[in-house]
Protein backbone atom coordinates (compact mmCIF):
# COMPACT_ATOMS: atom_id res chain seq x y z
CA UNK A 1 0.00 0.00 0.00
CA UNK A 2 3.10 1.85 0.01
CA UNK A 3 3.12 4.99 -2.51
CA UNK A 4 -0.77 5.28 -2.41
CA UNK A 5 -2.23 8.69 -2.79
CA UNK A 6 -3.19 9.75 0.67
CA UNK A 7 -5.74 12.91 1.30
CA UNK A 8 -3.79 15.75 3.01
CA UNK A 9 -6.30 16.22 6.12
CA UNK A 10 -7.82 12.92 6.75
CA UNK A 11 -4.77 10.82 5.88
CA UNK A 12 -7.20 7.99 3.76
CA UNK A 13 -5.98 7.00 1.08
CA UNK A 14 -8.17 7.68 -2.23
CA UNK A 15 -10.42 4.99 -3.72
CA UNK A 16 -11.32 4.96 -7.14
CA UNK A 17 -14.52 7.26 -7.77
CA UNK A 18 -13.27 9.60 -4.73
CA UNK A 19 -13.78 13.19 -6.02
CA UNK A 20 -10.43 15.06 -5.26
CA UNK A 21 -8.97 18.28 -4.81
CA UNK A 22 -5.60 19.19 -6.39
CA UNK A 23 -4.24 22.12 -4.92
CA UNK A 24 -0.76 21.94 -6.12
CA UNK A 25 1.25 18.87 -7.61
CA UNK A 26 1.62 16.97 -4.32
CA UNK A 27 -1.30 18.44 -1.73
CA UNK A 28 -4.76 16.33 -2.78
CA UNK A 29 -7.86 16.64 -0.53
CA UNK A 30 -11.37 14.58 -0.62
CA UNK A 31 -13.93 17.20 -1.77
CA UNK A 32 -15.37 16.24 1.45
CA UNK A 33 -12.81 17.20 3.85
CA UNK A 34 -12.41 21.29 2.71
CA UNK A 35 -14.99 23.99 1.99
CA UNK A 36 -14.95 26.36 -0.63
CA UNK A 37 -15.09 30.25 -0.81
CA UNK A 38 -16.73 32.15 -3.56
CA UNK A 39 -13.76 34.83 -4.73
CA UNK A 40 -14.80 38.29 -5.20
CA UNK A 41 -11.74 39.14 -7.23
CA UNK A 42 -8.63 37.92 -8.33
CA UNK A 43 -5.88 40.41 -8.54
CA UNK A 44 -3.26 41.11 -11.31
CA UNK A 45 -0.93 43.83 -11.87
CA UNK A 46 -1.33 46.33 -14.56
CA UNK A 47 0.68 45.58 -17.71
CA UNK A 48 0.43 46.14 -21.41
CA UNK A 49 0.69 42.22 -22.30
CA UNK A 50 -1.55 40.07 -20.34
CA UNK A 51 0.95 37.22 -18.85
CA UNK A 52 -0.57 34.73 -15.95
CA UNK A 53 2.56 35.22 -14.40
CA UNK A 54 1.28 39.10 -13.35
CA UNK A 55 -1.20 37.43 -10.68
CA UNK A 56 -0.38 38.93 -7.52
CA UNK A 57 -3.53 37.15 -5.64
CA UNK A 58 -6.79 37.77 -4.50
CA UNK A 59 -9.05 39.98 -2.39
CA UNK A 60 -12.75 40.74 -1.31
CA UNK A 61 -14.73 44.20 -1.08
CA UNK A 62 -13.23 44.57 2.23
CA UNK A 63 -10.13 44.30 1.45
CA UNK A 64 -10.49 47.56 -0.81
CA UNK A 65 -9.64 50.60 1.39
CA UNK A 66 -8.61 54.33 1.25
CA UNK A 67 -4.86 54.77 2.23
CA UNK A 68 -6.11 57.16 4.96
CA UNK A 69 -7.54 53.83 6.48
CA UNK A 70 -4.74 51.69 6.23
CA UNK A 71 -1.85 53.39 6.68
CA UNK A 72 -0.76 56.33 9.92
CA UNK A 73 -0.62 59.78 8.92
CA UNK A 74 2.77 60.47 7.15
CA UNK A 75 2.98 57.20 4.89
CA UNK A 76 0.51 58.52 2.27
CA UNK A 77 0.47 62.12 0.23
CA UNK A 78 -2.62 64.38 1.68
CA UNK A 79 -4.81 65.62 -1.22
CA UNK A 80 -3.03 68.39 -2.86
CA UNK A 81 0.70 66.86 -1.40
CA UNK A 82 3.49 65.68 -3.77
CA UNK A 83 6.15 63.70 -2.98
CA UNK A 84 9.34 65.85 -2.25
């Protein structure tokens, strides 16, 4: 039984009409044993050729904010400010 595909959270190994989930080349999982997430958006960076390889990750409404939220005062330009 050595060498048999094993599911990375239970630890059984697969049978034959399992439904699986690849994640990457070596982590499998039983459809059973995760839960999906609807994705809001998936994030690339801005480029004048589209290339996969621009795909920075992903993020969710909240996850949008003004800088004025996220950062302290004096890490971001006011309105009006340049950088100097």
């Amino acid at each position: 039984m050595e060498g048999m595909k094993k599911c990375n959270l239970c630890g059984e190994i697969f049978k034959k009409f399992d439904t699986i989930l690849c994640i990457s080349e070596r982590d499998y999982f039983h459809h059973s044993c995760v839960s999906f997430v609807p994705i809001k958006y998936a994030v690339f960076a801005t480029s004048k050729a589209a290339n996969y390889d621009d795909f920075l990750g992903t993020c969710d409404d909240e996850d949008i904010q003004l800088a004025e939220i996220v950062f302290d005062e004096g890490e971001y330009l006011k309105e009006g400010e340049e950088a100097g």
